[in-house]
C-alpha atoms as a PDB file:
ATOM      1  CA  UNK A   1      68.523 152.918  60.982  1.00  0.00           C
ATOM      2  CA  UNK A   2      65.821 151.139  63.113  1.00  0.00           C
ATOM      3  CA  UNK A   3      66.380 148.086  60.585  1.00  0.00           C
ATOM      4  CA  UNK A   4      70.059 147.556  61.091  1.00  0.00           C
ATOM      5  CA  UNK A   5      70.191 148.076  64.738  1.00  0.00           C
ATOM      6  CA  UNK A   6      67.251 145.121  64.934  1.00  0.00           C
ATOM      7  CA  UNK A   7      69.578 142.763  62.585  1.00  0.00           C
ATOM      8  CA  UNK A   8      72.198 143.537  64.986  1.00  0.00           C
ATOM      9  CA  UNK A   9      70.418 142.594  67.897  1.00  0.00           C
ATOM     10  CA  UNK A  10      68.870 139.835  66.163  1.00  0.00           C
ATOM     11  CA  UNK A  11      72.415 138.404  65.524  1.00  0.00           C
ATOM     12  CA  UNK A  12      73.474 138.646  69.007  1.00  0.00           C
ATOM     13  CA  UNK A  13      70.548 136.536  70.382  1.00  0.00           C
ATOM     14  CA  UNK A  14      71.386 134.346  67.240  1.00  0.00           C
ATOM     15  CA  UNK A  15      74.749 133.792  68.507  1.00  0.00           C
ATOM     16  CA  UNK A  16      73.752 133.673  72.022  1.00  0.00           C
ATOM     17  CA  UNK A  17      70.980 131.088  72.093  1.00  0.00           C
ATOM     18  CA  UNK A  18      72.865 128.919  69.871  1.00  0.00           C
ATOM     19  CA  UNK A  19      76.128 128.911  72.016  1.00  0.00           C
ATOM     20  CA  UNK A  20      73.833 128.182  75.135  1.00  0.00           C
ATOM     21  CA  UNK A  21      71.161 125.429  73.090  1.00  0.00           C
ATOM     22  CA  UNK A  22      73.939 124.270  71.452  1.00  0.00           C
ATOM     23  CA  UNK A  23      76.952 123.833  73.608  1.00  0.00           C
ATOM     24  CA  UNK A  24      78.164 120.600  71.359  1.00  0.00           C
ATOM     25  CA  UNK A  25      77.413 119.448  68.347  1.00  0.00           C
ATOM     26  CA  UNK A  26      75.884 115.851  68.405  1.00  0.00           C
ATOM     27  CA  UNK A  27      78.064 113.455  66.299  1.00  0.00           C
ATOM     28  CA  UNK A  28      75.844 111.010  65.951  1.00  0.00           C
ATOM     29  CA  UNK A  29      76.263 109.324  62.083  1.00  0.00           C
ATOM     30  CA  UNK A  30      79.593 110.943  62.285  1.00  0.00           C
ATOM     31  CA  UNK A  31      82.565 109.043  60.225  1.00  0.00           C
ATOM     32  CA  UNK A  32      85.486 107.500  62.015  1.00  0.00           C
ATOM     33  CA  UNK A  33      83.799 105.986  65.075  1.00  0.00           C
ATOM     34  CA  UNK A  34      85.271 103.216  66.709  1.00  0.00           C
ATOM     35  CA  UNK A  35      82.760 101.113  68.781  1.00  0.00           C
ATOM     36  CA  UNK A  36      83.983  98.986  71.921  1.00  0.00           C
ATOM     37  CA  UNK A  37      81.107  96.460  72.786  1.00  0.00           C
ATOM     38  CA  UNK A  38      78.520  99.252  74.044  1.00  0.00           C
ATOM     39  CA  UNK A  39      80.998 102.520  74.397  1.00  0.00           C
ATOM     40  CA  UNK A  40      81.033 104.441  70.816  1.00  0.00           C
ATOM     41  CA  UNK A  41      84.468 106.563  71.124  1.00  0.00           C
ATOM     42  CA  UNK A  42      84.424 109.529  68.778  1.00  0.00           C
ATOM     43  CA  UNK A  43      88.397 110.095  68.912  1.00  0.00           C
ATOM     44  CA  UNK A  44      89.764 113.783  68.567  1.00  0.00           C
ATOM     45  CA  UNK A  45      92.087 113.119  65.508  1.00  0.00           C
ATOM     46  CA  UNK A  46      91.147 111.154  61.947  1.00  0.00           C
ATOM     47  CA  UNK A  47      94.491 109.311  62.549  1.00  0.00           C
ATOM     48  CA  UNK A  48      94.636 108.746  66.179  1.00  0.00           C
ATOM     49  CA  UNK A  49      95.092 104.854  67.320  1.00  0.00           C
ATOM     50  CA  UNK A  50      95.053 103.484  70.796  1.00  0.00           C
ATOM     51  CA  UNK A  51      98.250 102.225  72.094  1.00  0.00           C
ATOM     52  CA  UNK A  52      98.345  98.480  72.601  1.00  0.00           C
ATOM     53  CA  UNK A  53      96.898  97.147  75.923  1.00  0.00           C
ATOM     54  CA  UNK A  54      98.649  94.081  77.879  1.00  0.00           C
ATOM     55  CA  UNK A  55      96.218  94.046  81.093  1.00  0.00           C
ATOM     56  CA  UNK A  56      98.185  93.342  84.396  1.00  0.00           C
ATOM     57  CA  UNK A  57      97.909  89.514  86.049  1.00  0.00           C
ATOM     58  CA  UNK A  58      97.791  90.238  89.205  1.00  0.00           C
ATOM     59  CA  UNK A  59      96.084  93.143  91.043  1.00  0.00           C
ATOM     60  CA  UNK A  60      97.331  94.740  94.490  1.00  0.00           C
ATOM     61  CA  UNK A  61      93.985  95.373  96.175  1.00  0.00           C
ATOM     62  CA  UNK A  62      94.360  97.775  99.603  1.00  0.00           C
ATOM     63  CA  UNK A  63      91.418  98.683 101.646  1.00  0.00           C
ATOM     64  CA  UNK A  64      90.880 102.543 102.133  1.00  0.00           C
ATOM     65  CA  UNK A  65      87.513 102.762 103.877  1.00  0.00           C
ATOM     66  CA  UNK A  66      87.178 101.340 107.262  1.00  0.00           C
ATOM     67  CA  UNK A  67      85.324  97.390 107.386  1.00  0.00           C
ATOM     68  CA  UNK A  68      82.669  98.179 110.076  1.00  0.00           C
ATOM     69  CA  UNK A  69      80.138 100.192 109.383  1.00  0.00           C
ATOM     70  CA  UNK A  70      79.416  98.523 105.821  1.00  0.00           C
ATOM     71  CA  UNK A  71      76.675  96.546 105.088  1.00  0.00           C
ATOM     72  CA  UNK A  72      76.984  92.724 105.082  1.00  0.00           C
ATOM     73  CA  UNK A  73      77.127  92.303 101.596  1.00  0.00           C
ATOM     74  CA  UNK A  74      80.000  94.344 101.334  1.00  0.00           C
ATOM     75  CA  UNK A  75      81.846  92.522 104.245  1.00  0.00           C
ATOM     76  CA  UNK A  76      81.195  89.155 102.541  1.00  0.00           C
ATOM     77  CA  UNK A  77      82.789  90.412  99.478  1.00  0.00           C
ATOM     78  CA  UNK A  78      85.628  91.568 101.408  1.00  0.00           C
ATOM     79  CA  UNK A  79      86.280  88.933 103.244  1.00  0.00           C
ATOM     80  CA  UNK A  80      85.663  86.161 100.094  1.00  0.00           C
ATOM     81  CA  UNK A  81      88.787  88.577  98.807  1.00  0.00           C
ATOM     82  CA  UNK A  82      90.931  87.643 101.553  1.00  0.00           C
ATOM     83  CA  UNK A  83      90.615  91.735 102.824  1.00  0.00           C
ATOM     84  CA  UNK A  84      88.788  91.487 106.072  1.00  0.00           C
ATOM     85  CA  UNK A  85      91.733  89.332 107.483  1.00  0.00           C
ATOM     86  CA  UNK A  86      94.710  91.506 106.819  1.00  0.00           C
ATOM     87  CA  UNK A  87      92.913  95.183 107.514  1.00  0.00           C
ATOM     88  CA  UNK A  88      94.662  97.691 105.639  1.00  0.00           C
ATOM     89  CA  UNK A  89      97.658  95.483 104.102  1.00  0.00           C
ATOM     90  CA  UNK A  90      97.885  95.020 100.698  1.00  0.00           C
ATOM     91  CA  UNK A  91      96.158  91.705  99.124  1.00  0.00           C
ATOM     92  CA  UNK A  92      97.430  90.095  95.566  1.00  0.00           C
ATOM     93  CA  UNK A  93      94.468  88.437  93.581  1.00  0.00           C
ATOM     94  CA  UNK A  94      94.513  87.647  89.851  1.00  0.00           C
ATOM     95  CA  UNK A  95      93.026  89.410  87.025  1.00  0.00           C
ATOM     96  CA  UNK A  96      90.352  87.213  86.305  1.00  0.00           C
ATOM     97  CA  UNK A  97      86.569  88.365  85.411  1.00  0.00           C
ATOM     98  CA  UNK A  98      85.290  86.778  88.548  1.00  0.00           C
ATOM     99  CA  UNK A  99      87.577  88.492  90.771  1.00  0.00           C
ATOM    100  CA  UNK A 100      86.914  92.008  88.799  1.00  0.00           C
ATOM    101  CA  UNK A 101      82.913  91.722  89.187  1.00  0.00           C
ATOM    102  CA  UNK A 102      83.940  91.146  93.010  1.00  0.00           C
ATOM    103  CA  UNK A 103      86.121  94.020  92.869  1.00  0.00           C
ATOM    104  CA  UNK A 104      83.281  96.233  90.914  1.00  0.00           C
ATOM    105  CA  UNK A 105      81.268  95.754  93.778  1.00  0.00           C
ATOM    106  CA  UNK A 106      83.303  96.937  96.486  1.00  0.00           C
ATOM    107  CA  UNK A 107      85.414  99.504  94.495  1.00  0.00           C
ATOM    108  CA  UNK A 108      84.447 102.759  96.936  1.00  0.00           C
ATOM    109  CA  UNK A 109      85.914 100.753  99.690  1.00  0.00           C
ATOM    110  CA  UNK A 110      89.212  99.858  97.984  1.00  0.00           C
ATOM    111  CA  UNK A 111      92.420 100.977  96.132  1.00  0.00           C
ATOM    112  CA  UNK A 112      93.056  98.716  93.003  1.00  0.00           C
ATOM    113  CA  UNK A 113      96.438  99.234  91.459  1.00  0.00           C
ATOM    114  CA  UNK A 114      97.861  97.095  88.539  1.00  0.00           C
ATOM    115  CA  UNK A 115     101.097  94.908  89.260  1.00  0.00           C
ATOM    116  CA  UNK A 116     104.321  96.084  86.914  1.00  0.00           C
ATOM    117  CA  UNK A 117     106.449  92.592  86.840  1.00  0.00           C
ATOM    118  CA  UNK A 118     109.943  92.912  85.307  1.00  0.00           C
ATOM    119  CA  UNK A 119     110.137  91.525  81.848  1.00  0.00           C
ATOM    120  CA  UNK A 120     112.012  88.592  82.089  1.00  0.00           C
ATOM    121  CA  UNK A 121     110.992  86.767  84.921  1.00  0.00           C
ATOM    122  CA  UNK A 122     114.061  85.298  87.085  1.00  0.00           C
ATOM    123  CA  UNK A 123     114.292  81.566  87.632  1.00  0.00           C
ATOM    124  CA  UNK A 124     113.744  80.392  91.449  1.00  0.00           C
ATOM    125  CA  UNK A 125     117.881  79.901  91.257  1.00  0.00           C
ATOM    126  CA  UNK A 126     118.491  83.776  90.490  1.00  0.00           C
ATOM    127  CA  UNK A 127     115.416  85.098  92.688  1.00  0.00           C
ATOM    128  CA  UNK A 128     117.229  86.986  96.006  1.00  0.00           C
ATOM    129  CA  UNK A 129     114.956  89.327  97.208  1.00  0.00           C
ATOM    130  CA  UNK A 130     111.719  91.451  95.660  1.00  0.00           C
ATOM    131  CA  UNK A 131     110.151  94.495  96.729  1.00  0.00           C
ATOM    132  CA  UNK A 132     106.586  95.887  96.114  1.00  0.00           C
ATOM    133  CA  UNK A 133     106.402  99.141  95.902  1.00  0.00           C
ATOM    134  CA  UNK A 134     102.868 101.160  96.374  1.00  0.00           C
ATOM    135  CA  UNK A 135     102.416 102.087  93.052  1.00  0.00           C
ATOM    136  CA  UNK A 136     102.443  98.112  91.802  1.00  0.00           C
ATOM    137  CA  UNK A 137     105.834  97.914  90.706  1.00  0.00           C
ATOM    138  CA  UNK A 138     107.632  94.514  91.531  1.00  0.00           C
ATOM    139  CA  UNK A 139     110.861  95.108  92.381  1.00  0.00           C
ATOM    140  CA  UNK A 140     113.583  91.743  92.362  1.00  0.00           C
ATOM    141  CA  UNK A 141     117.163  92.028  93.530  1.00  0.00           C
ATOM    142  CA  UNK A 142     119.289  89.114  91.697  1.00  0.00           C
ATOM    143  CA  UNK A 143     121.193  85.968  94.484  1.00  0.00           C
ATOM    144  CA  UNK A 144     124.612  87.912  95.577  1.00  0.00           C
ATOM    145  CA  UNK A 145     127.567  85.546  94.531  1.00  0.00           C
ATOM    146  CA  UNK A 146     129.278  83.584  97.789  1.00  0.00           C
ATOM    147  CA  UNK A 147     132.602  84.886  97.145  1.00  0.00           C
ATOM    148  CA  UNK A 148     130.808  88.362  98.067  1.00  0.00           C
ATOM    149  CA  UNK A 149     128.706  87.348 100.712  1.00  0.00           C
ATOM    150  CA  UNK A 150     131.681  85.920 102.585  1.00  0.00           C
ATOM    151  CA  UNK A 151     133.775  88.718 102.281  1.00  0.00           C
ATOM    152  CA  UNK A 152     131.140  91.151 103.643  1.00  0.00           C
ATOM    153  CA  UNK A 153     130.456  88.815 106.724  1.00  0.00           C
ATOM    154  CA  UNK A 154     134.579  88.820 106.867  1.00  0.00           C
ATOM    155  CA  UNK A 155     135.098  92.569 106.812  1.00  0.00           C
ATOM    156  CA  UNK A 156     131.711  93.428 109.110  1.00  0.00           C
ATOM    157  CA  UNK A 157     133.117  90.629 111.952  1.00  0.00           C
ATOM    158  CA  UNK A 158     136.822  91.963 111.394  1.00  0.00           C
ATOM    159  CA  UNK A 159     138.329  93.490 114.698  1.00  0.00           C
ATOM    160  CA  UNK A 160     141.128  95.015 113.194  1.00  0.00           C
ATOM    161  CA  UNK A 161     138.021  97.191 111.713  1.00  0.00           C
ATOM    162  CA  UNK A 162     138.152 101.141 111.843  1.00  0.00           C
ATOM    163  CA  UNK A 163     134.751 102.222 113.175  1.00  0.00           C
ATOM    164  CA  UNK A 164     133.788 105.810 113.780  1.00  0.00           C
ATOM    165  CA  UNK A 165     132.815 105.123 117.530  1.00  0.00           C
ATOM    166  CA  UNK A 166     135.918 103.118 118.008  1.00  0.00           C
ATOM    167  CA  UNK A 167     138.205 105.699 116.746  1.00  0.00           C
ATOM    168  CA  UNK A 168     136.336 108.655 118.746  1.00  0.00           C
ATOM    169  CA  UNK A 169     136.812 106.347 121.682  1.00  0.00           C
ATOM    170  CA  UNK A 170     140.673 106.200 121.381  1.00  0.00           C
ATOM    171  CA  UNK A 171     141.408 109.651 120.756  1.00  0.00           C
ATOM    172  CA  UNK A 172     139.349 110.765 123.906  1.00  0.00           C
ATOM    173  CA  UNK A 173     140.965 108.494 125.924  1.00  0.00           C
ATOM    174  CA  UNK A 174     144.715 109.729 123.757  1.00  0.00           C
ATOM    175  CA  UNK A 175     143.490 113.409 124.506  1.00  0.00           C
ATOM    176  CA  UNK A 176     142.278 112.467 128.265  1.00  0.00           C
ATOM    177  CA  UNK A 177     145.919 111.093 128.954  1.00  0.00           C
ATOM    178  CA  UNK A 178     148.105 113.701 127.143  1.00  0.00           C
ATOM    179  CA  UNK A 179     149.403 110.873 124.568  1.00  0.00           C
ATOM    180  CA  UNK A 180     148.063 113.009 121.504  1.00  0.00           C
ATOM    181  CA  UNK A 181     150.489 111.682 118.668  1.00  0.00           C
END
């Protein structure tokens, strides 16, 4: 009786020191490692592949930390960037190693978000307007046609026009006189 109850507790301080000592199991020498330059990625599945990666051109860079107070080497960096001038307004650089070692630097200070451009890009002949939105998408509104820009200037400067205000306006001054139709 004295044995079994000692195997017992010997197999719960088995399980227990080797759950705590061993909370993972090393996979060093493990198959199906992929290596990227000095990062060895142990993926989850046998069969598991990374989707294909286009990196971004252009970068919107936004500072979130206030300038003063930094040191100077941080300020130069800023300002080499183009941040220092235009305070908490966005800033487009390009996605070039030199700018990203700059960016490294001075990451806790900033917000770096990717820019989306549309797929086709439109000529300078179809290009009306473009928006950027906060989360890096470009947004670009095609040239309106003439024939539709003329008749919106025509109907906005019409005075035969029915406006809300103008209609309100003549049927208080109808219900004032007593010439309700």
């Amino acid at each position: 009786m004295i044995k079994k109850v000692s195997v017992k507790m010997l197999n719960k301080t088995k399980i227990f020191t080797t759950f705590v000592r061993n909370y993972s199991v090393p996979k060093y020498g493990k198959p199906g490692a992929v290596k990227y330059e000095k990062v060895t990625y142990y993926p989850r599945h046998p069969d598991h592949q990374d989707p294909p990666i286009t990196p971004s051109k252009l970068l919107m860079v936004k500072l979130v930390k206030p300038f003063p107070g930094n040191p100077y080497w941080d300020k130069n960096i800023l300002t080499q960037l183009g941040i220092a001038s235009k305070g908490r307004e966005p800033v487009i650089v390009k996605n070039t190693p030199e700018i990203c070692a700059l960016l490294w630097k001075v990451k806790h200070l900033v917000k770096i978000t990717p820019i989306k451009l549309p797929d086709p890009l439109p000529n300078l002949e179809d290009l009306g307007a473009s928006y950027l939105h906060d989360n890096g998408t470009l947004y670009i509104t095609p040239k309106l046609d003439p024939l539709r820009v003329e008749s919106t200037d025509k109907f906005e400067n019409d005075p035969k026009k029915l406006e809300s205000l103008r209609i309100g306006e003549k049927l208080r001054l109808q219900w004032m006189s007593g010439n309700l139709p």
